[in-house]
C-alpha atoms as a PDB file:
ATOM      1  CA  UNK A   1       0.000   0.000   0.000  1.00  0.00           C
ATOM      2  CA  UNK A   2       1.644   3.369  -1.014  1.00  0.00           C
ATOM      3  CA  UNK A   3       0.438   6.725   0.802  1.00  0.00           C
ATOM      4  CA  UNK A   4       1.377   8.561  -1.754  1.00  0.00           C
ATOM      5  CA  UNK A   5       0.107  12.196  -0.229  1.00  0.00           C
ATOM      6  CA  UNK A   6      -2.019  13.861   2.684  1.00  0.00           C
ATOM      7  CA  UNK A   7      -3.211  17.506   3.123  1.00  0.00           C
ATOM      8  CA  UNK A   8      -5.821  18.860   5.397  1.00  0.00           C
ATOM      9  CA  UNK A   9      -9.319  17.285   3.904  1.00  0.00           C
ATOM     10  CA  UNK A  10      -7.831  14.487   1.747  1.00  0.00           C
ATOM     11  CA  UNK A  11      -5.512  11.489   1.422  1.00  0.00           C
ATOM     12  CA  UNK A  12      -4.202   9.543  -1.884  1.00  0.00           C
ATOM     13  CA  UNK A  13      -3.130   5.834  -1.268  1.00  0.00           C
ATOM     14  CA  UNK A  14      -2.499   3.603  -4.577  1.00  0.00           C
ATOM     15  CA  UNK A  15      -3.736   6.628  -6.983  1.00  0.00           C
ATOM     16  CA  UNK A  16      -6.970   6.984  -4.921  1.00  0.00           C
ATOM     17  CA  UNK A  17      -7.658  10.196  -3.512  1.00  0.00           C
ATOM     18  CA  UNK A  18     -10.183   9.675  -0.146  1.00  0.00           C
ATOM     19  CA  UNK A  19     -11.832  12.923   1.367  1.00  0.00           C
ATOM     20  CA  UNK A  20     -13.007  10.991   4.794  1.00  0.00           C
ATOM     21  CA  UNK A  21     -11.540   9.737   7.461  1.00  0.00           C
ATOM     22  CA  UNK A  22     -10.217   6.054   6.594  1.00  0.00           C
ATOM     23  CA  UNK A  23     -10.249   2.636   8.390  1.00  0.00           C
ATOM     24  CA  UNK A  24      -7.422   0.718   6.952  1.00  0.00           C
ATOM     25  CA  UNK A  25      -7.493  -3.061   8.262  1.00  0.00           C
ATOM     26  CA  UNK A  26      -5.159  -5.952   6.816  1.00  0.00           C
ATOM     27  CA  UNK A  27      -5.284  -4.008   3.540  1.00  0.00           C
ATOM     28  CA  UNK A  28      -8.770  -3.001   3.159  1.00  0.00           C
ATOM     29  CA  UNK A  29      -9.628   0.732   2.744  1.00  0.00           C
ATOM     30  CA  UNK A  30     -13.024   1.451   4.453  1.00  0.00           C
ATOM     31  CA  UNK A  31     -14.495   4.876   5.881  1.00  0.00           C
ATOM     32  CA  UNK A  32     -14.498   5.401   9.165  1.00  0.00           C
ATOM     33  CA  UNK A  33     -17.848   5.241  10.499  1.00  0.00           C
ATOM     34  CA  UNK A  34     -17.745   7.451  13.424  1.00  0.00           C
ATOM     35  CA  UNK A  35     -21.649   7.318  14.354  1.00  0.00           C
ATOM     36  CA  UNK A  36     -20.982   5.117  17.244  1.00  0.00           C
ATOM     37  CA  UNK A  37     -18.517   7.950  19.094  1.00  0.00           C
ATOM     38  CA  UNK A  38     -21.006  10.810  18.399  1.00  0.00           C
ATOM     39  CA  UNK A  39     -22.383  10.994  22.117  1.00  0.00           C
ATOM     40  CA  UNK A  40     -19.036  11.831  23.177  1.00  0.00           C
ATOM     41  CA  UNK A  41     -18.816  15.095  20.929  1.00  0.00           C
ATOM     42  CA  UNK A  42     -20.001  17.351  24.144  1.00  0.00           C
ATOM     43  CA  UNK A  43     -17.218  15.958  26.546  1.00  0.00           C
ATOM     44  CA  UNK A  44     -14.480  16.068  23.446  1.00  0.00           C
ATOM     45  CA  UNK A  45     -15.277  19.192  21.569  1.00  0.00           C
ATOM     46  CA  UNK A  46     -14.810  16.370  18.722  1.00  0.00           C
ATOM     47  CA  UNK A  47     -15.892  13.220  18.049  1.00  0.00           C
ATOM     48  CA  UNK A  48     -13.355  11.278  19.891  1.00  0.00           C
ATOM     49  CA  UNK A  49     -12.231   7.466  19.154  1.00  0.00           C
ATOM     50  CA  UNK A  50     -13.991   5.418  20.994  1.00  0.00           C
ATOM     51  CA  UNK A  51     -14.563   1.662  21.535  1.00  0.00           C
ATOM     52  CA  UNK A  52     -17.555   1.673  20.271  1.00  0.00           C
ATOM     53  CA  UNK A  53     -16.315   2.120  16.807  1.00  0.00           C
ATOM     54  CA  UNK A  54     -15.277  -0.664  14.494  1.00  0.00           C
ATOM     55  CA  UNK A  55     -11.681  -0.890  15.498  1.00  0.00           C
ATOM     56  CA  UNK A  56      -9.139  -2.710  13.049  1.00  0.00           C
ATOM     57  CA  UNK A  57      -7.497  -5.118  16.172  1.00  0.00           C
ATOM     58  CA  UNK A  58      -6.049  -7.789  13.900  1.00  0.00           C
ATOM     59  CA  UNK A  59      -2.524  -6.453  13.837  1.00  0.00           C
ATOM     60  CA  UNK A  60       0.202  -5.817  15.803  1.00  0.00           C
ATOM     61  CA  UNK A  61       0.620  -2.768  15.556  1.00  0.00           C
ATOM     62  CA  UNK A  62      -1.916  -0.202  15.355  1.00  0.00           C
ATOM     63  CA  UNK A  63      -1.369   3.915  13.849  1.00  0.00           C
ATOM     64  CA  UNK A  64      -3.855   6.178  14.844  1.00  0.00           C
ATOM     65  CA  UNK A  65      -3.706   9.306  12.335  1.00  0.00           C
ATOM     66  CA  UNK A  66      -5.238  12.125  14.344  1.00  0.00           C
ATOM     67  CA  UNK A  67      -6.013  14.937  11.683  1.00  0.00           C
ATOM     68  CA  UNK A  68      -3.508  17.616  10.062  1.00  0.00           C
ATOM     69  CA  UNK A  69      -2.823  19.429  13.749  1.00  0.00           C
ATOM     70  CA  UNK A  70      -3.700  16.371  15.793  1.00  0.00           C
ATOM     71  CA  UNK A  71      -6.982  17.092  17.114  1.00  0.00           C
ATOM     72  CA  UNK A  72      -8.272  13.640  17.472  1.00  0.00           C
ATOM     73  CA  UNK A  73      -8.946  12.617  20.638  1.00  0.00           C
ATOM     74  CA  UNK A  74      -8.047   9.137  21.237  1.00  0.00           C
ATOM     75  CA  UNK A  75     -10.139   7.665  24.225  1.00  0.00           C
ATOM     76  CA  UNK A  76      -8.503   5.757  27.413  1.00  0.00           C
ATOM     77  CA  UNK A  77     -10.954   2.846  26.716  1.00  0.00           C
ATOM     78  CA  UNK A  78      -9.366   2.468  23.083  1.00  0.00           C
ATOM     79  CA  UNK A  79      -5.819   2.995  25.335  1.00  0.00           C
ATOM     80  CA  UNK A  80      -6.537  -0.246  27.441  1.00  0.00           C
ATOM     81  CA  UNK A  81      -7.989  -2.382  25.010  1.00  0.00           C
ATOM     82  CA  UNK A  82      -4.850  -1.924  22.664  1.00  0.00           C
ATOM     83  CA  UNK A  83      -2.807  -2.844  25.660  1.00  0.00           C
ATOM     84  CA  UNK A  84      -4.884  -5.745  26.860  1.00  0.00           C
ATOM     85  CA  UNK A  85      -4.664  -7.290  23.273  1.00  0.00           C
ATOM     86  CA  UNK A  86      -0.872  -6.227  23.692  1.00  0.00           C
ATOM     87  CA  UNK A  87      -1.426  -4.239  20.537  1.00  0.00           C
ATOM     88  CA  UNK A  88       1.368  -1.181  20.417  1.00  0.00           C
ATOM     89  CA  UNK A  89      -1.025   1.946  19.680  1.00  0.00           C
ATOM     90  CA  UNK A  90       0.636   4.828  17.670  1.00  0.00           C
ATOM     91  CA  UNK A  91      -0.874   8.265  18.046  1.00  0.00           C
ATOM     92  CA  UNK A  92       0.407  10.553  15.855  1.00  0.00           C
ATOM     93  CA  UNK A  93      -0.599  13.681  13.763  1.00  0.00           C
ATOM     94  CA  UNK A  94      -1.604  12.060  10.500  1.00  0.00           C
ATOM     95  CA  UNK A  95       1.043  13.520   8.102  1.00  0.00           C
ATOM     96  CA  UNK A  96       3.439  11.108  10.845  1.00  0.00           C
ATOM     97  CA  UNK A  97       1.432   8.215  10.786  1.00  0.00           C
ATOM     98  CA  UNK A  98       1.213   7.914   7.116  1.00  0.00           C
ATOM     99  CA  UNK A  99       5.248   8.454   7.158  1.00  0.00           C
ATOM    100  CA  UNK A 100       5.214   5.438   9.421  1.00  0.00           C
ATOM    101  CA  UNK A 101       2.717   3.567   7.863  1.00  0.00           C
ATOM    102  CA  UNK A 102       4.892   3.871   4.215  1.00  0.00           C
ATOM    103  CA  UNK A 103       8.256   3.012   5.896  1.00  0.00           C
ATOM    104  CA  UNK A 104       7.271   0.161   8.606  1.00  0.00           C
ATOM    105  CA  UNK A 105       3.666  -0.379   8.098  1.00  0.00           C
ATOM    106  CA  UNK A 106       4.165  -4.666   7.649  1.00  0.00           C
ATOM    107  CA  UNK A 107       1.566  -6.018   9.864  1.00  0.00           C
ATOM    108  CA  UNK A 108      -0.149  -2.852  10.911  1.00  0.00           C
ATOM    109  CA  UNK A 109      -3.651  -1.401  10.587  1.00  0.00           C
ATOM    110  CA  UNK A 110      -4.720   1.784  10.537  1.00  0.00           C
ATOM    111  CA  UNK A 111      -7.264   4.606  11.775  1.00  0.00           C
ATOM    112  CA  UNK A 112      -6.723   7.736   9.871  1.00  0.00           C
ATOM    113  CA  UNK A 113      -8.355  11.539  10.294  1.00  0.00           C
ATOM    114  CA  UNK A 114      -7.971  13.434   7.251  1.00  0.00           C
ATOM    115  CA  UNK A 115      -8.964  17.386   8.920  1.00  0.00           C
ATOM    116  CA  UNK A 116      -8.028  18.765  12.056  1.00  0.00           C
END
């Protein structure tokens, strides 16, 4: 899989330019369907990640993209279940986590925010 580029709004992997927020899991692109983490808006002042969302936990490794400036709030739920399925969970700004993701992404999944 080749991230080719990422600015605020979009991403292009293999040729294909996404405008959403992506789910990548063992290869498969999806959107992220972040309907499930909606309550938690109020308390976030953003629609967090929670563990109520369709995680991508078959990996060993998992890269959390949280926007262009990093906004993405990451829930401690999503923090303990990572660790209790001794998955190493990367938070970084996504611009990082697509760097990551090109240069050691072998056996890891991916949640990617594509604005703030």
């Amino acid at each position: 899989m080749d991230f080719e580029s990422f600015s605020f709004g979009s991403i292009q992997i293999d040729g294909v330019t996404y405008e959403h927020d992506l789910v990548i899991d063992r290869g498969e692109i999806r959107k992220r369907k972040k309907r499930a983490s909606k309550e938690y808006r109020a308390t976030y002042g953003h629609t967090p990640l929670s563990i109520k969302e369709d995680i991508p936990w078959h990996c060993r490794r998992l890269v959390v993209g949280t926007g262009a400036q990093g906004a993405l709030p990451v829930m401690d739920e999503v923090l303990e279940e990572a660790e209790r399925r001794h998955v190493e969970l990367l938070r970084l700004p996504t611009a990082e986590a697509v760097a990551v993701l090109n240069t050691g992404g072998k056996d890891a999944n991916a949640i990617l925010h594509v604005t703030c």
